[in-house]
Protein backbone atom coordinates (compact mmCIF):
# COMPACT_ATOMS: atom_id res chain seq x y z
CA UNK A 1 67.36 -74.95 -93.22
CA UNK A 2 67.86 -76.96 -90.11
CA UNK A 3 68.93 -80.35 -90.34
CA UNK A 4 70.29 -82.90 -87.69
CA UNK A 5 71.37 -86.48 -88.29
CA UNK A 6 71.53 -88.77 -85.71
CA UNK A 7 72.19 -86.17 -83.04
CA UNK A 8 73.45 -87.58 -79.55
CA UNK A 9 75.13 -85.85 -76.43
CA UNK A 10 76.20 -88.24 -74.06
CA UNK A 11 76.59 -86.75 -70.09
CA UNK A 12 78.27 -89.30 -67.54
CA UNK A 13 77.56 -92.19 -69.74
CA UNK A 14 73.50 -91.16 -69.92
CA UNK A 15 72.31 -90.09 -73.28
CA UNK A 16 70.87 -86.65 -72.83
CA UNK A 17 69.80 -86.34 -77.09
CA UNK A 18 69.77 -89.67 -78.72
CA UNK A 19 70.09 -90.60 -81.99
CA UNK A 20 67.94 -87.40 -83.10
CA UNK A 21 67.08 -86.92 -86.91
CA UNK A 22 65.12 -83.21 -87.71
CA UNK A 23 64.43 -81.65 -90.67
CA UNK A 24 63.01 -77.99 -90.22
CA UNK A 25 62.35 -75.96 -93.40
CA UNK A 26 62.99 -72.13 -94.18
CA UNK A 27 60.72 -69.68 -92.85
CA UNK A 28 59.05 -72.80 -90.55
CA UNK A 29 57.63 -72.08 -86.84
CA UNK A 30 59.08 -75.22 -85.53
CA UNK A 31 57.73 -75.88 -82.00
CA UNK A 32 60.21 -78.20 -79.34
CA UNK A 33 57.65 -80.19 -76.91
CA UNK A 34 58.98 -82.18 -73.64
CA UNK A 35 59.16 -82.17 -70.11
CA UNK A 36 61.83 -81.24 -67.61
CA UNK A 37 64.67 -83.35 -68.64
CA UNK A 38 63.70 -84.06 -72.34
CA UNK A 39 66.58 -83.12 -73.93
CA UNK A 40 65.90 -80.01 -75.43
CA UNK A 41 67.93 -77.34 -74.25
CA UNK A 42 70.26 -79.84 -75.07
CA UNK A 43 69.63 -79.77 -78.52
CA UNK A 44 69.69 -76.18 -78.87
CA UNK A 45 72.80 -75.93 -76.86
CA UNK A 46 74.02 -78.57 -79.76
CA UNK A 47 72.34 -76.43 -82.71
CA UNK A 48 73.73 -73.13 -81.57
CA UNK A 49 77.57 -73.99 -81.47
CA UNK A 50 77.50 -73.98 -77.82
CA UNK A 51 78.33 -77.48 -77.08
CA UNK A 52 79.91 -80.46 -79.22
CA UNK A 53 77.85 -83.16 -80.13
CA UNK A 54 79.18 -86.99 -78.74
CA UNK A 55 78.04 -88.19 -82.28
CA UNK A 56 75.79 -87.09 -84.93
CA UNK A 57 76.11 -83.88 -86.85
CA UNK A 58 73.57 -80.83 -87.09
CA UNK A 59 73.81 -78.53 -89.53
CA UNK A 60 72.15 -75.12 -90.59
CA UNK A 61 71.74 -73.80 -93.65
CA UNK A 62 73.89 -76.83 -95.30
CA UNK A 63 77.09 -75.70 -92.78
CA UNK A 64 77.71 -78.11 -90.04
CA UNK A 65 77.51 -76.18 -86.83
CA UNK A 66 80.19 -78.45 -84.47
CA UNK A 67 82.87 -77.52 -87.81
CA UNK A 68 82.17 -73.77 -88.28
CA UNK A 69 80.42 -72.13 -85.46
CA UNK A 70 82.03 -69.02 -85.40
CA UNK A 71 80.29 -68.90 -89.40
CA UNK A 72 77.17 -70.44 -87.84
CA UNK A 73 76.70 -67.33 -85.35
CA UNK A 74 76.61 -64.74 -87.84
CA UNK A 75 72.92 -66.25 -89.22
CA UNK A 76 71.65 -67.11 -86.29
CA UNK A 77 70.08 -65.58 -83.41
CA UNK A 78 69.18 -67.54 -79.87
CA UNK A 79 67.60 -66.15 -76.70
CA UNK A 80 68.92 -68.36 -74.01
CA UNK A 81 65.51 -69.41 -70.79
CA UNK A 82 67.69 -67.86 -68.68
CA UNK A 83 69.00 -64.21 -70.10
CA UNK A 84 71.80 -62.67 -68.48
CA UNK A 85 73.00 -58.88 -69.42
CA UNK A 86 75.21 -56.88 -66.99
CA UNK A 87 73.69 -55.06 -64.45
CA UNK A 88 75.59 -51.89 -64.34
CA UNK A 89 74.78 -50.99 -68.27
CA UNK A 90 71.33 -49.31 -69.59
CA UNK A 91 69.77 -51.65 -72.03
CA UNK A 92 71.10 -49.28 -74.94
CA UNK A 93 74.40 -49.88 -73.70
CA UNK A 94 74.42 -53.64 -73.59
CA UNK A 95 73.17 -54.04 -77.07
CA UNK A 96 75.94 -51.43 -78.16
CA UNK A 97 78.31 -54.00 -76.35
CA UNK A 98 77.18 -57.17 -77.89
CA UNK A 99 76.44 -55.57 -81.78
CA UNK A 100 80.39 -54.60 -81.99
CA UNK A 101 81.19 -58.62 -82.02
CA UNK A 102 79.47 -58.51 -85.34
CA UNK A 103 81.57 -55.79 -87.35
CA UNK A 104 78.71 -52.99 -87.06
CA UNK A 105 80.13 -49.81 -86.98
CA UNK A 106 78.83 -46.69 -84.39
CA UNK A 107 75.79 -45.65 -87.13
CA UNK A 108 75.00 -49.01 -87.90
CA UNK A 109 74.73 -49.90 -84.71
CA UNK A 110 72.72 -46.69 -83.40
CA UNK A 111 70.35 -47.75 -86.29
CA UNK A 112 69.91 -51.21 -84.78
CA UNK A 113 69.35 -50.72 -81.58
CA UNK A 114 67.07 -47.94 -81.71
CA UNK A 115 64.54 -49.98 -84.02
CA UNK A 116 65.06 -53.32 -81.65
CA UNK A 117 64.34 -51.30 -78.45
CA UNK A 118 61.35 -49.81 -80.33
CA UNK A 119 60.12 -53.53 -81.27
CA UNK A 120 60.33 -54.87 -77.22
CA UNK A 121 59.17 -51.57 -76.02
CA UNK A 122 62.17 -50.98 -74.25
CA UNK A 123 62.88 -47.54 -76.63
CA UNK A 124 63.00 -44.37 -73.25
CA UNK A 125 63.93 -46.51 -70.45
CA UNK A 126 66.66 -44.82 -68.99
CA UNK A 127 66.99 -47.46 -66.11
CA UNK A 128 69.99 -49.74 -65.89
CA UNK A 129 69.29 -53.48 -66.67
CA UNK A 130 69.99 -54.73 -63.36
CA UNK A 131 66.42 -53.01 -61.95
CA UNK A 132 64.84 -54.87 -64.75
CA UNK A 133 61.90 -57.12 -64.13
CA UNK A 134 61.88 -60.33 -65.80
CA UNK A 135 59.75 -59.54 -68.03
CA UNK A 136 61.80 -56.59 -69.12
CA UNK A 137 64.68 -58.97 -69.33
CA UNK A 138 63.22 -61.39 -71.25
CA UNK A 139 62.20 -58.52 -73.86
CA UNK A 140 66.11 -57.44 -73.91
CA UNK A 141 66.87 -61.14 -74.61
CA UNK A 142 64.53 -61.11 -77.54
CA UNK A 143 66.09 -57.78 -78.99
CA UNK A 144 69.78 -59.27 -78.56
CA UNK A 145 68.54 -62.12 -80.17
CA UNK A 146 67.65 -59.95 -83.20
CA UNK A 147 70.83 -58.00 -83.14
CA UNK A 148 72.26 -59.55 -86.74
CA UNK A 149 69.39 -60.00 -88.39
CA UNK A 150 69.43 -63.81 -88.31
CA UNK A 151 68.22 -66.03 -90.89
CA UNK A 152 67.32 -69.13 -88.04
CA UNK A 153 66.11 -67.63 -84.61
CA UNK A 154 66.48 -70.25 -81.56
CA UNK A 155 63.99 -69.34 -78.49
CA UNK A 156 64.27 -71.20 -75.21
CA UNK A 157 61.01 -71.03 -73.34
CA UNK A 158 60.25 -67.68 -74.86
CA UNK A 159 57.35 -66.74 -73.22
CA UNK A 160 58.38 -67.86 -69.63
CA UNK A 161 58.40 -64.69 -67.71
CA UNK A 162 56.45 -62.23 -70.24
CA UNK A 163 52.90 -60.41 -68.65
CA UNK A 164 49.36 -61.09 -70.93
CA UNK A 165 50.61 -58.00 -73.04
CA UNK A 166 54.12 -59.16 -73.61
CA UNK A 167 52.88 -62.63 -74.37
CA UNK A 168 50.67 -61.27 -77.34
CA UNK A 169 53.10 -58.95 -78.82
CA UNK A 170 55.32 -61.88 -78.62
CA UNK A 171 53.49 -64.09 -81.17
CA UNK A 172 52.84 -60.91 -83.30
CA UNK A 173 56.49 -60.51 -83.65
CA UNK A 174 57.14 -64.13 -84.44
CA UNK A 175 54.60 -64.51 -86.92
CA UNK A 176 56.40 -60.94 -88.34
CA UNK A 177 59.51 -62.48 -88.17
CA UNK A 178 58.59 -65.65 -89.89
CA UNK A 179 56.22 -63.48 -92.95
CA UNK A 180 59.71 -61.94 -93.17
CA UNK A 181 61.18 -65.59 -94.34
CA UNK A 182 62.97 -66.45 -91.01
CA UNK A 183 63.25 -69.79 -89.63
CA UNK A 184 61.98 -69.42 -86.04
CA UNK A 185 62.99 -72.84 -83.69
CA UNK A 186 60.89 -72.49 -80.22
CA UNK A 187 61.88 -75.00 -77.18
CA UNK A 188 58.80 -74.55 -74.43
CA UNK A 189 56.88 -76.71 -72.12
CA UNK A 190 53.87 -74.12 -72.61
CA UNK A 191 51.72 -76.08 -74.82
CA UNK A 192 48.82 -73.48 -75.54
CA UNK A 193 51.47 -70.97 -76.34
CA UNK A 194 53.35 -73.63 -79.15
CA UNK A 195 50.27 -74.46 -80.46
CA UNK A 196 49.09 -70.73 -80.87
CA UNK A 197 51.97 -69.79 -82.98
CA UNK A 198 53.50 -72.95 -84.74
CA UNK A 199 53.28 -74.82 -87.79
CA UNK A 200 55.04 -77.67 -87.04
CA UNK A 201 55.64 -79.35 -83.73
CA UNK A 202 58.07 -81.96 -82.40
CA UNK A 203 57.82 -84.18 -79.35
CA UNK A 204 60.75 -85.37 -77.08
CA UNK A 205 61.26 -87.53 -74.55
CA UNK A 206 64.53 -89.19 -72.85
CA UNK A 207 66.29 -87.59 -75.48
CA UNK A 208 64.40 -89.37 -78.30
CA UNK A 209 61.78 -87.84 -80.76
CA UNK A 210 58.54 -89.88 -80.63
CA UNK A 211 56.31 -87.77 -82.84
CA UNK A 212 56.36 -85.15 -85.24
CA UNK A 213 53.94 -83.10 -87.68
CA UNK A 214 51.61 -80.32 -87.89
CA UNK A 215 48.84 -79.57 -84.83
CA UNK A 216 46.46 -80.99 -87.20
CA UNK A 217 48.37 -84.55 -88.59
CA UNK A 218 49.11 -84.98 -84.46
CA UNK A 219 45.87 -84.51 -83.51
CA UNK A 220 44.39 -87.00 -86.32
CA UNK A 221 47.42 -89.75 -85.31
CA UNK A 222 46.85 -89.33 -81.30
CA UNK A 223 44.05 -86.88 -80.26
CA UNK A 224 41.79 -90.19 -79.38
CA UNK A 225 44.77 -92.34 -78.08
CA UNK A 226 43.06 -93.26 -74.14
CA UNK A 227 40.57 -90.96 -75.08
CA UNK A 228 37.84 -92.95 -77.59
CA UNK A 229 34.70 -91.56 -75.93
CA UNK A 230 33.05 -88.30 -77.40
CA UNK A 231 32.48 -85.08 -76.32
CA UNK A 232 29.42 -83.43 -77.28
CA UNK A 233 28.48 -79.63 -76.29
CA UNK A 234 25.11 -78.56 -77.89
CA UNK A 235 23.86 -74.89 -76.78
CA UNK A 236 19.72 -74.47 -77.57
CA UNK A 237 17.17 -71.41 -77.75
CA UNK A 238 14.28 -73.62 -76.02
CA UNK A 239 14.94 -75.28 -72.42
CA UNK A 240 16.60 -78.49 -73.04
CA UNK A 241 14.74 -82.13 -72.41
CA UNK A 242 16.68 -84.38 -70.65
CA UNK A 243 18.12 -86.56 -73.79
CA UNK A 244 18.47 -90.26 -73.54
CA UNK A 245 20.78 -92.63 -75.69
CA UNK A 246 22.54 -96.23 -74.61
CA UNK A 247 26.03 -95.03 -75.44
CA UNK A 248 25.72 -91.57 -73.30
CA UNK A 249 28.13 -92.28 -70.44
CA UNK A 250 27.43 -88.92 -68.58
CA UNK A 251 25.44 -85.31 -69.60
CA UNK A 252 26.10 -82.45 -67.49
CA UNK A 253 22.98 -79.85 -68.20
CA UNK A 254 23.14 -75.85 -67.71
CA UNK A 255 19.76 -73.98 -67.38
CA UNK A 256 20.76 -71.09 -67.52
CA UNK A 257 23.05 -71.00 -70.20
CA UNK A 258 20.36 -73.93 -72.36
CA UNK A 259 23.95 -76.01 -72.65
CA UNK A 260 24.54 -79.58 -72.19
CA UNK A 261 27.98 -81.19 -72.50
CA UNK A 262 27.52 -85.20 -73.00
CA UNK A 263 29.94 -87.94 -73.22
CA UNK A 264 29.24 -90.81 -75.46
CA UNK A 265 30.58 -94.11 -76.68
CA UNK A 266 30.30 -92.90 -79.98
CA UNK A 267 29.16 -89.30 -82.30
CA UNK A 268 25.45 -89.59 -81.61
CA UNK A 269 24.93 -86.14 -83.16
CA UNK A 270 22.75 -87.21 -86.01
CA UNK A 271 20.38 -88.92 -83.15
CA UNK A 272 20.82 -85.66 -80.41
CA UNK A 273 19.49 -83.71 -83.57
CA UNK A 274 16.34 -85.69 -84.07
CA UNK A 275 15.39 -85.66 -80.51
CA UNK A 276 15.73 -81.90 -80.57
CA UNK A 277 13.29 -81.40 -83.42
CA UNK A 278 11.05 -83.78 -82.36
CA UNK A 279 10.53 -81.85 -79.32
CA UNK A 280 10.52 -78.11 -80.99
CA UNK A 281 14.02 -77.29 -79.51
CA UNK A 282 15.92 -75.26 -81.82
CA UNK A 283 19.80 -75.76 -81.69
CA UNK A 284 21.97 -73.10 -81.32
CA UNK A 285 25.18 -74.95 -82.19
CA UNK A 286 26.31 -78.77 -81.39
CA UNK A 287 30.24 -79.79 -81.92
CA UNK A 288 32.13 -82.52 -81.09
CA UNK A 289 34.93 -80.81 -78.97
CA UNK A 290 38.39 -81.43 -80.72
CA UNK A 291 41.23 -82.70 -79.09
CA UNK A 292 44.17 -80.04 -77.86
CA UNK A 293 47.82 -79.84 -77.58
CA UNK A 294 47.47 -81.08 -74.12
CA UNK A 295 45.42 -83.64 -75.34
CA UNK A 296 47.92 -84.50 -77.69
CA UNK A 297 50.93 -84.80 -75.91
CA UNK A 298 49.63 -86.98 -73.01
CA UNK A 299 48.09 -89.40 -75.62
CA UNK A 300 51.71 -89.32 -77.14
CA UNK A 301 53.19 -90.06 -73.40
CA UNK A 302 50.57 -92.69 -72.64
CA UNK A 303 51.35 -94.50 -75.95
């Protein structure tokens, strides 16, 4: 569905995207990792028709974007990080506004916007947009985004200025959208919220991809990467006995809570076990804690 091949934008002689190859399939929850600077507004910028590429192509849906992007904008929808509406217009209004560049006529349109304010929660407010809170604004982004229906939905640090609340009705509606056969691209730096709601996840940096797969193949390939020792958390119904072992570099023990997180050299479950049941201490639950996102994408930045 979304396909780039050897993407570049070059900016005052500095490559901005370079050289980037993607392949995103339909109805995917592809999620855009990288820092300030990455390169991946860029890219969107690129994928959306917005700006030319300086070489490469990027295509959706087989049509090359930088050839047909007036084409390209009737399947897509993108909600910019920084939404802008006009101040002086209810939210109602401004959707009315932006729907007519797509051919829908007054009931069509009615129709539309009615069921998009519903889906933000914007459906009753009266106010005009420029009293909006950010918040509010970012839900009005997210219902102009879905004014066509797209087929490929771009989201530029979606979740940037949304309360608890929004944030959770947020990856309701994307995992909606995506049931619904949509391809959903999401640029963010918030890790936890990528990894809550995507399938697939790419890494940037200085313009350059540098990793690329599911939460799970990343985590296999670089969860460990400057991180080889083990952590162990075991929770008991006894008191705990202090628990010795040569590779245990450190144990932090809880009374009160009969929890002990321990750092080892190497899984020394099988041998934390024994000791328990030697001593009568029943075990509540031991696991080996499992690297994160954040985990992840440092290991991927240290290597």
């Amino acid at each position: 569905m979304i396909r780039t091949e050897n993407l570049t934008k070059v900016y005052n002689g500095k490559k901005a995207v370079d050289s980037l190859n993607l392949e995103i399939a339909e109805g995917d929850i592809f999620g855009f990792l990288g820092p300030n600077g990455a390169g991946k507004s860029t890219t969107i910028l690129m994928l959306v028709g917005m700006i030319e590429p300086t070489e490469g192509k990027c295509f959706i849906n087989d049509i090359e974007v930088a050839r047909n992007p007036l084409k390209i904008k009737e399947i897509i929808g993108y909600l910019p990080e920084d939404v802008g509406f006009y101040g002086n217009m209810t939210a109602e209004q401004n959707l009315d506004y932006f729907a007519r560049f797509y051919a829908m006529d007054a009931t069509e349109r009615k129709k539309r916007i009615e069921e998009l304010l519903e889906l933000v929660q914007l459906d009753g407010v009266s106010q005009k947009v420029g009293g909006y809170s950010r918040g509010m604004m970012q839900r009005l982004g997210l219902a102009h985004a879905l004014l066509n229906d797209p087929e490929v939905l771009f989201l530029d640090e979606p979740t940037a200025n949304l309360d608890p609340e929004g944030v959770f009705q947020y990856r309701e509606l994307v995992k909606q959208l995506s049931d619904e056969g949509k391809t959903i691209f999401i640029s963010s730096h918030i890790l936890s919220e990528v990894s809550k709601v995507c399938n697939t996840i790419g890494i940037i940096s200085r313009g350059r991809l540098i990793a690329r797969g599911t939460l799970e193949e990343l985590k296999k390939e670089f969860g460990r990467v400057g991180a080889e020792n083990q952590k162990i958390i075991v929770e008991t119904v006894e008191p705990l006995p202090e628990i010795e072992h040569e590779d245990i570099i450190s144990a932090e023990y809880s009374e009160t809570e009969r929890k002990v997180i321990i750092e080892a050299k190497s899984d020394i479950r099988d041998y934390i076990s024994s000791r328990l049941f030697e001593k009568g201490v029943r075990v509540k639950e031991m696991r080996m804690e499992e690297p994160t996102l954040e985990d992840v994408f440092m290991s991927v930045y240290r290597r």
